[in-house]
C-alpha atoms as a PDB file:
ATOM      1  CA  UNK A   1     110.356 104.563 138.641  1.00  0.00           C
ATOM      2  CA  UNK A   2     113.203 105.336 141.002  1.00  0.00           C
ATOM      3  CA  UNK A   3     114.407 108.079 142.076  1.00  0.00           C
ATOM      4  CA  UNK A   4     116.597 110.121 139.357  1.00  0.00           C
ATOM      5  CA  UNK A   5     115.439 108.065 136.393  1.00  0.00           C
ATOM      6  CA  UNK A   6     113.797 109.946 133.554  1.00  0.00           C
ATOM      7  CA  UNK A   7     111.970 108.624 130.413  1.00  0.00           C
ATOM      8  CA  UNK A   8     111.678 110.722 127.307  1.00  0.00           C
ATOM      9  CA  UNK A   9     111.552 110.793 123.773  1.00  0.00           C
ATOM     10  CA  UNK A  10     112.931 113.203 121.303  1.00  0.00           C
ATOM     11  CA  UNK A  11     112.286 113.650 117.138  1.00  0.00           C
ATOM     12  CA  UNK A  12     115.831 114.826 115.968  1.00  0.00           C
ATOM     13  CA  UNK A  13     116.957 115.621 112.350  1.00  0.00           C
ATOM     14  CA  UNK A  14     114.943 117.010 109.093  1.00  0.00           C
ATOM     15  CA  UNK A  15     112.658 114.949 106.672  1.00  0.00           C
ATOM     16  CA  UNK A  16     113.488 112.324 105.291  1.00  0.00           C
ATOM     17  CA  UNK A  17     116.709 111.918 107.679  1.00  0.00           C
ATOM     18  CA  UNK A  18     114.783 112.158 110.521  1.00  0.00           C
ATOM     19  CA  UNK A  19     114.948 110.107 113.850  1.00  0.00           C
ATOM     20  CA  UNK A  20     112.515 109.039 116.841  1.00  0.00           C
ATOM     21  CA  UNK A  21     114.818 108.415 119.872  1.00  0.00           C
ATOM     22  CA  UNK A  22     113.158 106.987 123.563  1.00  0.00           C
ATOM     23  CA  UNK A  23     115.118 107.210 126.018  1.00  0.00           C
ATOM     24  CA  UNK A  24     115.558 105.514 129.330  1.00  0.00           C
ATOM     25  CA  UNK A  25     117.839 107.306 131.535  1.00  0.00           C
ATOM     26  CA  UNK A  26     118.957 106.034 134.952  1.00  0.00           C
ATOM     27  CA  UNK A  27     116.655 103.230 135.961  1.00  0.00           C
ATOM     28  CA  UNK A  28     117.866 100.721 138.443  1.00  0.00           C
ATOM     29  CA  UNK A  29     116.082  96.976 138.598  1.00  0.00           C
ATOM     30  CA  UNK A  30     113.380  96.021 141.046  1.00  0.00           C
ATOM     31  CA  UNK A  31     114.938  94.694 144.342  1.00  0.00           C
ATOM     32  CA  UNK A  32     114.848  95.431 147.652  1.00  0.00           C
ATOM     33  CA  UNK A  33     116.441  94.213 151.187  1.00  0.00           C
ATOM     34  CA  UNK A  34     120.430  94.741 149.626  1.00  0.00           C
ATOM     35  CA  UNK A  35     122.004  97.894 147.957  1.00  0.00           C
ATOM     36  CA  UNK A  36     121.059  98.524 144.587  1.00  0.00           C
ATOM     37  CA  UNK A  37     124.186  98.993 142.082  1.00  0.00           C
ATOM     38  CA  UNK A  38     122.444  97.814 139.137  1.00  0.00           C
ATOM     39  CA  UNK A  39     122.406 100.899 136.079  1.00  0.00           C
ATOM     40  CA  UNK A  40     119.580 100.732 133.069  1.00  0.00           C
ATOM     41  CA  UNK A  41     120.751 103.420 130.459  1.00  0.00           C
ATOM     42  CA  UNK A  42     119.588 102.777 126.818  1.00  0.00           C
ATOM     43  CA  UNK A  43     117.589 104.385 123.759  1.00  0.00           C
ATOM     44  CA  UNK A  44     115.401 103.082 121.059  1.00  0.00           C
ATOM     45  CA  UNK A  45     115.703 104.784 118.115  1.00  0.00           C
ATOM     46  CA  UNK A  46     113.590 104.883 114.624  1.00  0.00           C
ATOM     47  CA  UNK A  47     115.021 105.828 111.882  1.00  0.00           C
ATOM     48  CA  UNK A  48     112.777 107.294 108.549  1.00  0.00           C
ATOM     49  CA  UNK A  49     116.019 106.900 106.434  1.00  0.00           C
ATOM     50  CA  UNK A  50     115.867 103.681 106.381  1.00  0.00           C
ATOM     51  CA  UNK A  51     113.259 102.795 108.126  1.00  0.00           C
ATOM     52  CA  UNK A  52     115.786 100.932 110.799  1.00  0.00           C
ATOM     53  CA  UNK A  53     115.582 100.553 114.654  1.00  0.00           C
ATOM     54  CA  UNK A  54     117.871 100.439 117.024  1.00  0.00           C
ATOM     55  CA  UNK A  55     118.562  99.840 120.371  1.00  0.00           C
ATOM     56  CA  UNK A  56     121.396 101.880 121.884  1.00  0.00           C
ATOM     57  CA  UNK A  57     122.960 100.928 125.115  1.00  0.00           C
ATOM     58  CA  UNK A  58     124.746 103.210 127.710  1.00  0.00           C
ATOM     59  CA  UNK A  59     125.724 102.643 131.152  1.00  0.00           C
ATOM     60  CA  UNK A  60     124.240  99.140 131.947  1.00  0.00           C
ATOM     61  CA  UNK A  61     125.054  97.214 135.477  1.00  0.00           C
ATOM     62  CA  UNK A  62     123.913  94.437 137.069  1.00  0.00           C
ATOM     63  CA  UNK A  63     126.060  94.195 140.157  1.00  0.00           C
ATOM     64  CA  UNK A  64     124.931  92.561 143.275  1.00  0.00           C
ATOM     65  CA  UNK A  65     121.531  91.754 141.566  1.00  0.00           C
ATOM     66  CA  UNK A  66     120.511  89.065 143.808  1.00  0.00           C
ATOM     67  CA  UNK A  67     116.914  89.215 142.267  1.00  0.00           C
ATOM     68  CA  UNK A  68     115.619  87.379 138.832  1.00  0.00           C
ATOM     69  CA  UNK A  69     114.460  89.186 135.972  1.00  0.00           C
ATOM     70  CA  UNK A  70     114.261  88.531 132.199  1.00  0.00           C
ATOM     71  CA  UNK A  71     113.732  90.718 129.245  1.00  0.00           C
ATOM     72  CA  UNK A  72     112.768  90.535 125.445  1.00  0.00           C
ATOM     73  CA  UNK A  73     115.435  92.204 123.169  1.00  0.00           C
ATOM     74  CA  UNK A  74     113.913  92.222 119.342  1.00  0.00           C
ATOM     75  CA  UNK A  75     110.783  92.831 117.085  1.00  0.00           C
ATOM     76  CA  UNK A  76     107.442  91.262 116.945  1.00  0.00           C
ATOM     77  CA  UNK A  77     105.055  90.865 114.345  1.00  0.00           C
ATOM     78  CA  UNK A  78     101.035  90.261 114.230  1.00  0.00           C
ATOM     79  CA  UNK A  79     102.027  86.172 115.095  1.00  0.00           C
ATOM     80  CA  UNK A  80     104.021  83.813 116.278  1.00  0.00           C
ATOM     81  CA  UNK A  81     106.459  83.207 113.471  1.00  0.00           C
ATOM     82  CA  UNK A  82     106.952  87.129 112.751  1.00  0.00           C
ATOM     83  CA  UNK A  83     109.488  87.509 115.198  1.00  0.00           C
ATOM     84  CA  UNK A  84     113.337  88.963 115.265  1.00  0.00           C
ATOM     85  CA  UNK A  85     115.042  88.697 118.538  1.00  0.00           C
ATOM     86  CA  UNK A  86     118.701  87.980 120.280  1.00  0.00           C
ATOM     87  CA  UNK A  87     119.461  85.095 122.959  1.00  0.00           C
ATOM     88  CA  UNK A  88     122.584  84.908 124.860  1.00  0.00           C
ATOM     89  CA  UNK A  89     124.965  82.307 123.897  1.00  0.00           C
ATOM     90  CA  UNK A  90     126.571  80.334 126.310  1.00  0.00           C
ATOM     91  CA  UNK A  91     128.910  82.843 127.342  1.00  0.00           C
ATOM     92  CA  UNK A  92     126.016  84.486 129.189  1.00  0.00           C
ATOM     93  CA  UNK A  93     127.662  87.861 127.369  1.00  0.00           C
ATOM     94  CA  UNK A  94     124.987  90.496 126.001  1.00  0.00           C
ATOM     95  CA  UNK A  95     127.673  91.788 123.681  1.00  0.00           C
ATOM     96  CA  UNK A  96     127.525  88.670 122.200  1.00  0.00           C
ATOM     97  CA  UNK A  97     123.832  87.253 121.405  1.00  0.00           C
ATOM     98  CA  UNK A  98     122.377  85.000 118.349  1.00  0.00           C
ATOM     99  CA  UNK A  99     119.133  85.468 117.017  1.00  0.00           C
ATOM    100  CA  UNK A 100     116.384  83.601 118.883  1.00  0.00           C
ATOM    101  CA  UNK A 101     114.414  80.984 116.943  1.00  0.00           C
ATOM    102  CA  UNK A 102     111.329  81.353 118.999  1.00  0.00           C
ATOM    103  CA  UNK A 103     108.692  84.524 119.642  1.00  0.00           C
ATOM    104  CA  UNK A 104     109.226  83.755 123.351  1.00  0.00           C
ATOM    105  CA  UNK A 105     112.958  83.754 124.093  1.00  0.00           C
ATOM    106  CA  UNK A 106     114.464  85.925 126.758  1.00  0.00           C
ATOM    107  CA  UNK A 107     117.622  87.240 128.444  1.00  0.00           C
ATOM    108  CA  UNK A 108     117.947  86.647 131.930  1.00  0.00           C
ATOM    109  CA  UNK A 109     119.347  89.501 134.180  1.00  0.00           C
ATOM    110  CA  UNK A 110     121.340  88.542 136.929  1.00  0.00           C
ATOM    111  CA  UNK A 111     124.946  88.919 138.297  1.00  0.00           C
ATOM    112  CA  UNK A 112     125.863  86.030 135.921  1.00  0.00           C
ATOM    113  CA  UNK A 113     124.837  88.200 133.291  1.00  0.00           C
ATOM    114  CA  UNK A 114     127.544  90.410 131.097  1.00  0.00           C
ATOM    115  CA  UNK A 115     125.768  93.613 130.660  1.00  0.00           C
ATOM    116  CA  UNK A 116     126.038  95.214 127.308  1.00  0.00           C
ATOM    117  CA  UNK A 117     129.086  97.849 126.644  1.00  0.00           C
ATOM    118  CA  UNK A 118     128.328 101.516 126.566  1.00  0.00           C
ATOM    119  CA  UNK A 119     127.698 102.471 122.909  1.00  0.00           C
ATOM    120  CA  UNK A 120     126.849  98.798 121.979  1.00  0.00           C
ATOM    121  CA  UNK A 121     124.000  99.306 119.331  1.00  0.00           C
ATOM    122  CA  UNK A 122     121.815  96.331 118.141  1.00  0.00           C
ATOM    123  CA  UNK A 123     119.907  96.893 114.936  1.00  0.00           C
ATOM    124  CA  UNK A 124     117.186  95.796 112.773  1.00  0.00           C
ATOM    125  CA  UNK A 125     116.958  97.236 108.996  1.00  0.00           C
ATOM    126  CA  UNK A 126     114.464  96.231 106.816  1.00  0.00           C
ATOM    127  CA  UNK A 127     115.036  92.857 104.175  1.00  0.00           C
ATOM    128  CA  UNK A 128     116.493  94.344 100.451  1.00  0.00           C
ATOM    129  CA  UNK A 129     114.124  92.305  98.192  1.00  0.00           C
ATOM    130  CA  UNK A 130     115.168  91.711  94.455  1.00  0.00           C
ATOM    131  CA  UNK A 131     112.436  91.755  92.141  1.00  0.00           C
ATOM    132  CA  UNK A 132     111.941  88.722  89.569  1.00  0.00           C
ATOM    133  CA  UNK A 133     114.277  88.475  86.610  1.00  0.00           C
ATOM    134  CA  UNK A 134     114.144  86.595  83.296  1.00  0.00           C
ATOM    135  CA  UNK A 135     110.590  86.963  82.271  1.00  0.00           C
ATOM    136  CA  UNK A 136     109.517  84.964  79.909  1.00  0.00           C
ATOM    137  CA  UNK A 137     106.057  84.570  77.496  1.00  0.00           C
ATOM    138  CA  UNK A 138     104.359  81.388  77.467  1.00  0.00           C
ATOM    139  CA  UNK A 139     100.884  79.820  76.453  1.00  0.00           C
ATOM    140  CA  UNK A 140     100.705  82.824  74.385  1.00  0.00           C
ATOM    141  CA  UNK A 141      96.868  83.333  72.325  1.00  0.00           C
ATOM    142  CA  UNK A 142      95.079  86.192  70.117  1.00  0.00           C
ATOM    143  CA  UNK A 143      93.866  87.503  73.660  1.00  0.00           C
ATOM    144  CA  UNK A 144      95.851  85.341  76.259  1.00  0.00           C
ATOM    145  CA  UNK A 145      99.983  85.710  77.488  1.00  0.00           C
ATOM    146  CA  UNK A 146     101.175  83.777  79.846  1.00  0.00           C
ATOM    147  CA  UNK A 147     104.376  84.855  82.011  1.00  0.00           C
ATOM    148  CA  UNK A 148     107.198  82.635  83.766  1.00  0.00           C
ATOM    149  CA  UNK A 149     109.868  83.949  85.498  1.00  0.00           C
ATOM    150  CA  UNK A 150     112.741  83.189  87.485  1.00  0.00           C
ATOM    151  CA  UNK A 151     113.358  82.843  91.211  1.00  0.00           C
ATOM    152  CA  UNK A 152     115.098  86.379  92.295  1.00  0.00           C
ATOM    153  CA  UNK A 153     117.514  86.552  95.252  1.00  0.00           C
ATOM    154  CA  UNK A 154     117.149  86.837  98.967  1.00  0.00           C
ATOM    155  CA  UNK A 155     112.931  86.550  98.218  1.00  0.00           C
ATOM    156  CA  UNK A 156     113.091  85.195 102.087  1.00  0.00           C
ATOM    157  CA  UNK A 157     110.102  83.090 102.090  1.00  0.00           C
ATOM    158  CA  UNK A 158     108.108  85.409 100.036  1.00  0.00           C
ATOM    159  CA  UNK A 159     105.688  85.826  97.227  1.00  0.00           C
ATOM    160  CA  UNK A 160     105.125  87.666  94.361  1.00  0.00           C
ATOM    161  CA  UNK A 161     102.639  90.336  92.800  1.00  0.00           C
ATOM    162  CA  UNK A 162     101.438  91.081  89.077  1.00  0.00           C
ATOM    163  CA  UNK A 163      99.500  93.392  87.177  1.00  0.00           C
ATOM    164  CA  UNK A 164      99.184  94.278  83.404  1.00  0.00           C
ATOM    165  CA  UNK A 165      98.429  98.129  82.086  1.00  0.00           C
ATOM    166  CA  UNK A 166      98.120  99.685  79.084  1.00  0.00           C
ATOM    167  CA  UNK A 167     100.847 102.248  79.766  1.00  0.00           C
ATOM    168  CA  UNK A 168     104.083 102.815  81.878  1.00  0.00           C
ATOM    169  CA  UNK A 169     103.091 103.696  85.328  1.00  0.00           C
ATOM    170  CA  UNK A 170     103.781 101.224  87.679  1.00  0.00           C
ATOM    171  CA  UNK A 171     100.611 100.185  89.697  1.00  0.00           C
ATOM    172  CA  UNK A 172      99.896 100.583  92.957  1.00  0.00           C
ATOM    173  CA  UNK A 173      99.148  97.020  93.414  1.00  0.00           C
ATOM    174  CA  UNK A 174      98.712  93.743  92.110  1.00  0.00           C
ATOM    175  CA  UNK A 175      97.018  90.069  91.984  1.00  0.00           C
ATOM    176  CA  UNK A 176      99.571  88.182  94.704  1.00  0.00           C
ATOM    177  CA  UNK A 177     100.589  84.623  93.509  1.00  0.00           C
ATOM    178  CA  UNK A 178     103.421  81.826  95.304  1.00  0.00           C
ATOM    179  CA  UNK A 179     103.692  80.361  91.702  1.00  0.00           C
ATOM    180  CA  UNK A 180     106.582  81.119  89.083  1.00  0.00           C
ATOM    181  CA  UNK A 181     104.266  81.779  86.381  1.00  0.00           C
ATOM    182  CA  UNK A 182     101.003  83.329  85.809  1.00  0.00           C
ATOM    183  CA  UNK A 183      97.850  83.356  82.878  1.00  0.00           C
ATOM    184  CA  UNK A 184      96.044  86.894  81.678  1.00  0.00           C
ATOM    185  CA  UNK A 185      93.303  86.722  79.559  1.00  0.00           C
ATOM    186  CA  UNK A 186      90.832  88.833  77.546  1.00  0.00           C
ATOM    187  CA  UNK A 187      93.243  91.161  76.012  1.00  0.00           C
ATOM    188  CA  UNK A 188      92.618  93.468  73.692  1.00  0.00           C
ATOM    189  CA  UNK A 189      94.317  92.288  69.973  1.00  0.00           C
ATOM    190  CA  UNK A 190      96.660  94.751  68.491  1.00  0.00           C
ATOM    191  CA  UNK A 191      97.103  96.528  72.086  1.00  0.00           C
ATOM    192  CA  UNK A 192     100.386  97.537  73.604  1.00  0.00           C
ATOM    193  CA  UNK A 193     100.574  96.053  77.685  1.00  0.00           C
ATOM    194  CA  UNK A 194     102.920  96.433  79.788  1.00  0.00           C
ATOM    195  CA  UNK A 195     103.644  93.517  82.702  1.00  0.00           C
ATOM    196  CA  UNK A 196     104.889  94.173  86.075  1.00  0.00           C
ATOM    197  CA  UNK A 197     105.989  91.922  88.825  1.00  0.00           C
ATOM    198  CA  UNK A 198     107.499  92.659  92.085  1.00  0.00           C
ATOM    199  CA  UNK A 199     108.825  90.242  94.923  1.00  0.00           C
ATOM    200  CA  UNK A 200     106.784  90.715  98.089  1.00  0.00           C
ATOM    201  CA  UNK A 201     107.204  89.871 101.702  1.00  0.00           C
ATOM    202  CA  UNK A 202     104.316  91.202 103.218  1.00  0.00           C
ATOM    203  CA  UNK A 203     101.981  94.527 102.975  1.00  0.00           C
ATOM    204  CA  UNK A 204     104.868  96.638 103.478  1.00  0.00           C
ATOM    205  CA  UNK A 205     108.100  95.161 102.868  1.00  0.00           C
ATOM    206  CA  UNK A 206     108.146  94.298  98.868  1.00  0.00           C
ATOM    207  CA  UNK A 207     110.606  94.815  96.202  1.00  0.00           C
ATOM    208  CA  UNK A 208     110.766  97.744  92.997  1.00  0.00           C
ATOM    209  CA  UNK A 209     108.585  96.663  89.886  1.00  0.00           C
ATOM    210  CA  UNK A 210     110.517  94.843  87.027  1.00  0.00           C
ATOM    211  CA  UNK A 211     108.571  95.745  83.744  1.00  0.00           C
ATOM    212  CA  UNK A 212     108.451  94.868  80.207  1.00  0.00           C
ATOM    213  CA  UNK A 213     106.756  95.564  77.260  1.00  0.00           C
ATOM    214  CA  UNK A 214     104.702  93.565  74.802  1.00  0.00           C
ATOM    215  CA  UNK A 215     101.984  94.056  71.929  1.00  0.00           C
ATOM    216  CA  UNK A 216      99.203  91.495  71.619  1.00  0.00           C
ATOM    217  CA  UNK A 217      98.721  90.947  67.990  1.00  0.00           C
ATOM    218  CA  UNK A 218      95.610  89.277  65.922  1.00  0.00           C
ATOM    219  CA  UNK A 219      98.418  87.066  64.270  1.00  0.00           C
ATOM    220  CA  UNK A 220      99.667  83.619  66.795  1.00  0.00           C
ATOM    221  CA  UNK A 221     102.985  85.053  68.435  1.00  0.00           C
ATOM    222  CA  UNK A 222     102.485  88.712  70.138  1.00  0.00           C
ATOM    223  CA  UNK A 223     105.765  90.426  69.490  1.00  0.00           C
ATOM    224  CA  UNK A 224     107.995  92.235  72.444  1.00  0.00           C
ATOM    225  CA  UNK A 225     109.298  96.067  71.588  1.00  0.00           C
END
């Protein structure tokens, strides 16, 4: 750390608006044997709102740099292909990046380099996630239903999660599935159940239940109320 800089961090706002900045404050890059111009000013900032990050940039420089470096500007996951980053495009600007298609892509820093604006914010928010719509009965039995349903929007590579109850609550979780259609069995004749389904992305990151009711009846065809 040079001489100057500070690093801190700071938890500003009230529950559940409330915000985890970091702060960087007046760090210069690594080099020695010319004057050092170069200016690192920037925050990252986590946001319970939304459950956002950001990364906010002040006074950046990179004048007379005459060294190499390289950074990582994004989010990474538990492997390879969980990844959200920026590149620079060939305009070598950092105001003006593109998402990077691999885990190990980097930004060069060097006098070539077009440091960020102050007050340039990048941010990351977390994928909206539909759940499934049009659900339908099928392969239905005296103590079998089956369920189809349609794709739902923006489901970004994801999956899908079921349960049946015998009341309203949604649960907590479900039996995960890739398919577009799923088989419950040993059910209870004359019983009201109620089906839930959710889109899912991962552990955390999943859509709000879509629910509907049905009665499983002694007779062929289970009725929906």
């Amino acid at each position: 750390m040079n001489a100057g800089a500070s690093l801190m961090h700071k938890l500003i706002g009230q529950a559940p608006n409330r915000t985890l900045v970091v702060q960087w404050k007046n760090y210069r890059l690594y080099g020695i044997g010319y004057p050092n111009t170069t200016a690192i000013n920037f925050q990252i900032r986590m946001n319970e709102s939304d459950n956002s990050i950001e990364i906010k940039y002040g006074n950046m420089a990179f004048t007379n740099y005459n060294w190499f470096d390289e950074v990582k500007i994004g989010l990474w996951g538990f492997n390879a292909a969980d990844v959200s980053n920026r590149i620079l495009n060939v305009s070598n600007d950092m105001n003006n990046t593109s998402p990077g298609p691999q885990f190990n892509d980097i930004i060069p820093l060097s006098t070539t380099v077009i440091p960020p604006v102050s007050g340039l914010t990048m941010k990351w928010t977390v994928p909206v996630l539909f759940p499934p719509t049009e659900i339908v009965q099928s392969k239905i039995k005296t103590t079998r239903l089956g369920f189809r349903w349609m794709v739902p929007p923006d489901i970004l590579n994801g999956n899908y999660e079921y349960a049946i109850t015998t009341n309203q609550n949604f649960p907590a979780t479900g039996t995960i599935t890739d398919s577009l259609f799923c088989d419950l069995y040993n059910l209870n004749p004359g019983q009201y159940y109620y089906f839930h389904i959710r889109s899912r992305l991962n552990n955390m990151v999943h859509s709000a239940w879509n629910t509907i009711k049905v009665k499983q009846h002694v007779s062929f065809i289970p009725s929906i109320s």
